[in-house]
N, C-alpha and C. Protein backbone atom coordinates (compact mmCIF):
# COMPACT_ATOMS: atom_id res chain seq x y z
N UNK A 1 51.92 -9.14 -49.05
CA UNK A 1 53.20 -8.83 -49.68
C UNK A 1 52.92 -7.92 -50.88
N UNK A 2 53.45 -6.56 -50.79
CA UNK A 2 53.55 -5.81 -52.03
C UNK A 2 53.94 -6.44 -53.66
N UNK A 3 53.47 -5.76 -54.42
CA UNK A 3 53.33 -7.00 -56.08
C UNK A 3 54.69 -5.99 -56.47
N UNK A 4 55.19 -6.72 -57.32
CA UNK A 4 56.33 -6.33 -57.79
C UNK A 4 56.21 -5.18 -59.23
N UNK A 5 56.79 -4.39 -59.99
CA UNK A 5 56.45 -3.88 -61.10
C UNK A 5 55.53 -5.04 -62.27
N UNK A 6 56.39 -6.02 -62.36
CA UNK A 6 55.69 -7.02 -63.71
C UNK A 6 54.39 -7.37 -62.67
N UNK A 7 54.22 -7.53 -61.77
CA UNK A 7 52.85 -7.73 -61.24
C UNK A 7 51.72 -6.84 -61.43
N UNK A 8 51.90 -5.80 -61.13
CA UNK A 8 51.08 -4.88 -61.48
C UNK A 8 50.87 -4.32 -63.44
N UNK A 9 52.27 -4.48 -64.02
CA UNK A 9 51.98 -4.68 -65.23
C UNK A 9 50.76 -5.86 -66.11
N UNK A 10 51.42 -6.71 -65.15
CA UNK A 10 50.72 -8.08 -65.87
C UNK A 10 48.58 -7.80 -65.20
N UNK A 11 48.94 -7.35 -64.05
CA UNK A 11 47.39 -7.15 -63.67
C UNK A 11 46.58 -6.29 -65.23
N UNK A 12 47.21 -5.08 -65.50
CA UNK A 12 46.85 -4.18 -66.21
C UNK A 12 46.64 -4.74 -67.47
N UNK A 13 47.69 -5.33 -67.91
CA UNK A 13 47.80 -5.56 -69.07
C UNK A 13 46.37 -7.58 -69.67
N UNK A 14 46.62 -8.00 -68.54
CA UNK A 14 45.63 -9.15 -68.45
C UNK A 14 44.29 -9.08 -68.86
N UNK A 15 43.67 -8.10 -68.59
CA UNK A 15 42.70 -7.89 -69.39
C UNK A 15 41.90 -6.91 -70.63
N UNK A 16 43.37 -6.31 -71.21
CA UNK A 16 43.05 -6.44 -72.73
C UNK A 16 43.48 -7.29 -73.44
N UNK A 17 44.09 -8.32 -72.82
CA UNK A 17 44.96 -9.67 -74.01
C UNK A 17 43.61 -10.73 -73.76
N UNK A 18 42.58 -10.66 -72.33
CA UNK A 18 41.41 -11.23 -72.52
C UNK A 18 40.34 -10.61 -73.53
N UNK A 19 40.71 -10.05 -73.94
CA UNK A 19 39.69 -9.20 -74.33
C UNK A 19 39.66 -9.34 -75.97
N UNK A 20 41.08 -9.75 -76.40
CA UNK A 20 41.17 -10.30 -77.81
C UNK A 20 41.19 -11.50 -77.60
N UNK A 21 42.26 -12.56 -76.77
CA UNK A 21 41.82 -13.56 -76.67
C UNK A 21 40.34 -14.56 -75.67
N UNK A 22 39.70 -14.15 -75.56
CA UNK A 22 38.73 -14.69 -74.52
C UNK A 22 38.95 -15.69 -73.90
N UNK A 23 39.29 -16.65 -74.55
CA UNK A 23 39.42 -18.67 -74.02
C UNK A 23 40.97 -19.24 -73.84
N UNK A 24 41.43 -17.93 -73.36
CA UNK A 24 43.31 -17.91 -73.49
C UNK A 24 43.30 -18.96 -71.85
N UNK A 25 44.26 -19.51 -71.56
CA UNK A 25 44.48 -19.61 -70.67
C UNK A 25 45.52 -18.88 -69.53
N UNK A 26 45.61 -18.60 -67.97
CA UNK A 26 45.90 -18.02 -67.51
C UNK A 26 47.38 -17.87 -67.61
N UNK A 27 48.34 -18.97 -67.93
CA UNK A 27 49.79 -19.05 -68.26
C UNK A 27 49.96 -18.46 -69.55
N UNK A 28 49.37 -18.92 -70.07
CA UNK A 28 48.98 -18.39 -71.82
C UNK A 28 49.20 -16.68 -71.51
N UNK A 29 48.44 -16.47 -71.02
CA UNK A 29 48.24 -14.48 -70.90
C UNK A 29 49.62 -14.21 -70.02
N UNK A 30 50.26 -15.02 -69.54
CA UNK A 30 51.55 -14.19 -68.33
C UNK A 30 52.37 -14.69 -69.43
N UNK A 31 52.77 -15.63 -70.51
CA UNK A 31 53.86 -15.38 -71.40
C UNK A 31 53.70 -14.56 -72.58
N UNK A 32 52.17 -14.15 -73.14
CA UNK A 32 52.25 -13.01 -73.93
C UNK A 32 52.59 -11.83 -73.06
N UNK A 33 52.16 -11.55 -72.14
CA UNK A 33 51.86 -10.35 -71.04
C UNK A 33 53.73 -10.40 -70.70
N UNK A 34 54.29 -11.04 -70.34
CA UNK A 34 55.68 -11.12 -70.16
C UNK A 34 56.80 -10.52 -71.49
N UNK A 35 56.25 -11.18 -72.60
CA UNK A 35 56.88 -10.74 -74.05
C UNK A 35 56.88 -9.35 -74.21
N UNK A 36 54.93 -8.51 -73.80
CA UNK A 36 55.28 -7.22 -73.53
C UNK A 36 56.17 -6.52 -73.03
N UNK A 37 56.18 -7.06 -71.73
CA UNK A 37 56.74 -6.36 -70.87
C UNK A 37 58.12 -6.35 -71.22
N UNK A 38 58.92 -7.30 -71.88
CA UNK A 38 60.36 -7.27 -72.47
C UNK A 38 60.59 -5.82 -73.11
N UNK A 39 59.43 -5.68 -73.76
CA UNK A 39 59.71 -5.04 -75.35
C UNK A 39 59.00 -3.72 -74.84
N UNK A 40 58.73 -3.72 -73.53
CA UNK A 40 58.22 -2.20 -73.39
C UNK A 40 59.10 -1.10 -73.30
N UNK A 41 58.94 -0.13 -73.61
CA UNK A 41 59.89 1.27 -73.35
C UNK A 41 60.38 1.78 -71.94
N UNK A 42 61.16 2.04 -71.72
CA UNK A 42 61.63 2.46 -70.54
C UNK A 42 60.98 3.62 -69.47
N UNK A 43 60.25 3.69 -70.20
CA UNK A 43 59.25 5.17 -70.09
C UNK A 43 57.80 4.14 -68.83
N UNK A 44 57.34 3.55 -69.42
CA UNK A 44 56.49 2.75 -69.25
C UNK A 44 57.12 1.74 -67.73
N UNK A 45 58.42 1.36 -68.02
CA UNK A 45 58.69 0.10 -66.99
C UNK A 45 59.23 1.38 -65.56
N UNK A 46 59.73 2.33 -66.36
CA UNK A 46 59.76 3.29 -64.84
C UNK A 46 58.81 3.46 -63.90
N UNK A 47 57.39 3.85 -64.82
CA UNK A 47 56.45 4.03 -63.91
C UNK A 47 55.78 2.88 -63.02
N UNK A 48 55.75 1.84 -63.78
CA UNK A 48 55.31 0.55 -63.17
C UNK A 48 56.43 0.75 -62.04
N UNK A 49 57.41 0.67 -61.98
CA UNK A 49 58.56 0.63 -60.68
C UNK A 49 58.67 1.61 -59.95
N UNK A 50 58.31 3.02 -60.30
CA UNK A 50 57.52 3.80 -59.36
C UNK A 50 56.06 3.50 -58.56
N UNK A 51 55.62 2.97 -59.31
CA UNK A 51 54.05 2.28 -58.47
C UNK A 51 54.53 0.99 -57.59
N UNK A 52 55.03 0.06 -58.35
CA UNK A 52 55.87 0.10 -57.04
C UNK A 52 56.30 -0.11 -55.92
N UNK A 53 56.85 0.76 -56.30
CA UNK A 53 57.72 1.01 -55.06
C UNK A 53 57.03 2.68 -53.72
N UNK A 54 55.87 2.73 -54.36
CA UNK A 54 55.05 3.30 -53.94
C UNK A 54 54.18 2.50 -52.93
N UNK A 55 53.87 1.49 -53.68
CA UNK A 55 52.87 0.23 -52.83
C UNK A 55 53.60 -0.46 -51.52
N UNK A 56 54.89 -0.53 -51.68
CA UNK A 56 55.93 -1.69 -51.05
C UNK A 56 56.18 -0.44 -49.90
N UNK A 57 56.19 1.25 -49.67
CA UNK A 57 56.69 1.93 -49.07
C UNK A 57 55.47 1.94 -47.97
N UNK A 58 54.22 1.95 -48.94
CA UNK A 58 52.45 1.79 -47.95
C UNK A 58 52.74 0.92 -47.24
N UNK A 59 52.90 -0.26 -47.98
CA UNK A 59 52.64 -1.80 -47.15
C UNK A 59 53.78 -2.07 -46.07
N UNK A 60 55.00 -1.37 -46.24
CA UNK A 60 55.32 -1.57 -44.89
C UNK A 60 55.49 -0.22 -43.86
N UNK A 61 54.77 0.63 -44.14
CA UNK A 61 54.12 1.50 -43.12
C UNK A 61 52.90 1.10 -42.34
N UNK A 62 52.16 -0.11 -42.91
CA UNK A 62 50.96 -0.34 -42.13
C UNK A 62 51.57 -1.68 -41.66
N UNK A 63 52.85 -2.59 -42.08
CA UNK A 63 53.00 -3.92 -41.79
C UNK A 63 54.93 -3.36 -41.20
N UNK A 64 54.80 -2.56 -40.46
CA UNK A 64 56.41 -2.33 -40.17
C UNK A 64 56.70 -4.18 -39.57
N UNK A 65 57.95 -3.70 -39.32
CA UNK A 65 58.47 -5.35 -39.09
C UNK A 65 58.31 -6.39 -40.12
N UNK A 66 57.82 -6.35 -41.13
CA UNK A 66 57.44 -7.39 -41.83
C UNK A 66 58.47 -8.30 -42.40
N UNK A 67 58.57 -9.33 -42.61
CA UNK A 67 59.27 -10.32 -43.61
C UNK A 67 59.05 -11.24 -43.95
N UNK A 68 59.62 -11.07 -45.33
CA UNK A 68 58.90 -12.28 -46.06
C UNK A 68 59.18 -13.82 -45.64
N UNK A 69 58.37 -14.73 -45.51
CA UNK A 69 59.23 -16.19 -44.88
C UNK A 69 58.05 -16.90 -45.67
N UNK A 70 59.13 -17.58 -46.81
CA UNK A 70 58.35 -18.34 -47.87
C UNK A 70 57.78 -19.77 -47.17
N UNK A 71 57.02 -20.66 -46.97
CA UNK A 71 57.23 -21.91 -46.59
C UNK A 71 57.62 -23.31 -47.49
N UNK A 72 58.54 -23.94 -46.58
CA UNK A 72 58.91 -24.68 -47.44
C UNK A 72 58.18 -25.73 -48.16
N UNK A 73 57.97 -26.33 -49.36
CA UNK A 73 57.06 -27.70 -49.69
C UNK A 73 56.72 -28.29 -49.11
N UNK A 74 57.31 -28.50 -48.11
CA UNK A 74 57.41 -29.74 -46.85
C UNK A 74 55.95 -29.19 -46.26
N UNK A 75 56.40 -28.20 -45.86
CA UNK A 75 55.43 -27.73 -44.82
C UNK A 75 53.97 -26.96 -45.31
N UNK A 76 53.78 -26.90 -46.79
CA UNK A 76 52.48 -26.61 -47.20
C UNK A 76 51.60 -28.18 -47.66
N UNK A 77 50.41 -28.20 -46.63
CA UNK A 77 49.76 -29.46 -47.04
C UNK A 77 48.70 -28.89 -48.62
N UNK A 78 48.69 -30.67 -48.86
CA UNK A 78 48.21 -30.30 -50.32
C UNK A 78 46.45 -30.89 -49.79
């Protein structure tokens, strides 16, 4: 499944917030990494949504037919 804009933001951005914080934890870095992304410029969240929607146009040129079918709780064993 193609990553969404904040996905690929949050990839990017994840490891310079490791990089000041070292011993952060992984939720820890997606609500600073999220706060960014609020407060980023429009300039910035375009391109992330051009990438994209760049990735999502690949992935279903090599996966035509595709859809997403989440499974339900029920049916993922733990």
């Amino acid at each position: 499944r193609p990553p969404n804009p904040f996905i690929l933001y949050r990839k990017d951005k994840a490891t310079q917030v490791k990089e000041v914080y070292p011993n952060i934890h992984n939720n820890e870095i997606s609500v600073m990494v999220g706060a960014l992304w609020h407060n980023e410029i429009p300039e910035v969240r375009q391109a992330y949504n051009l990438a994209a929607t760049l990735l999502k146009k690949r992935f279903l040129e090599m996966h035509p037919g595709y859809r997403y079918n989440p499974r339900r709780p029920s049916e993922i064993q733990r």
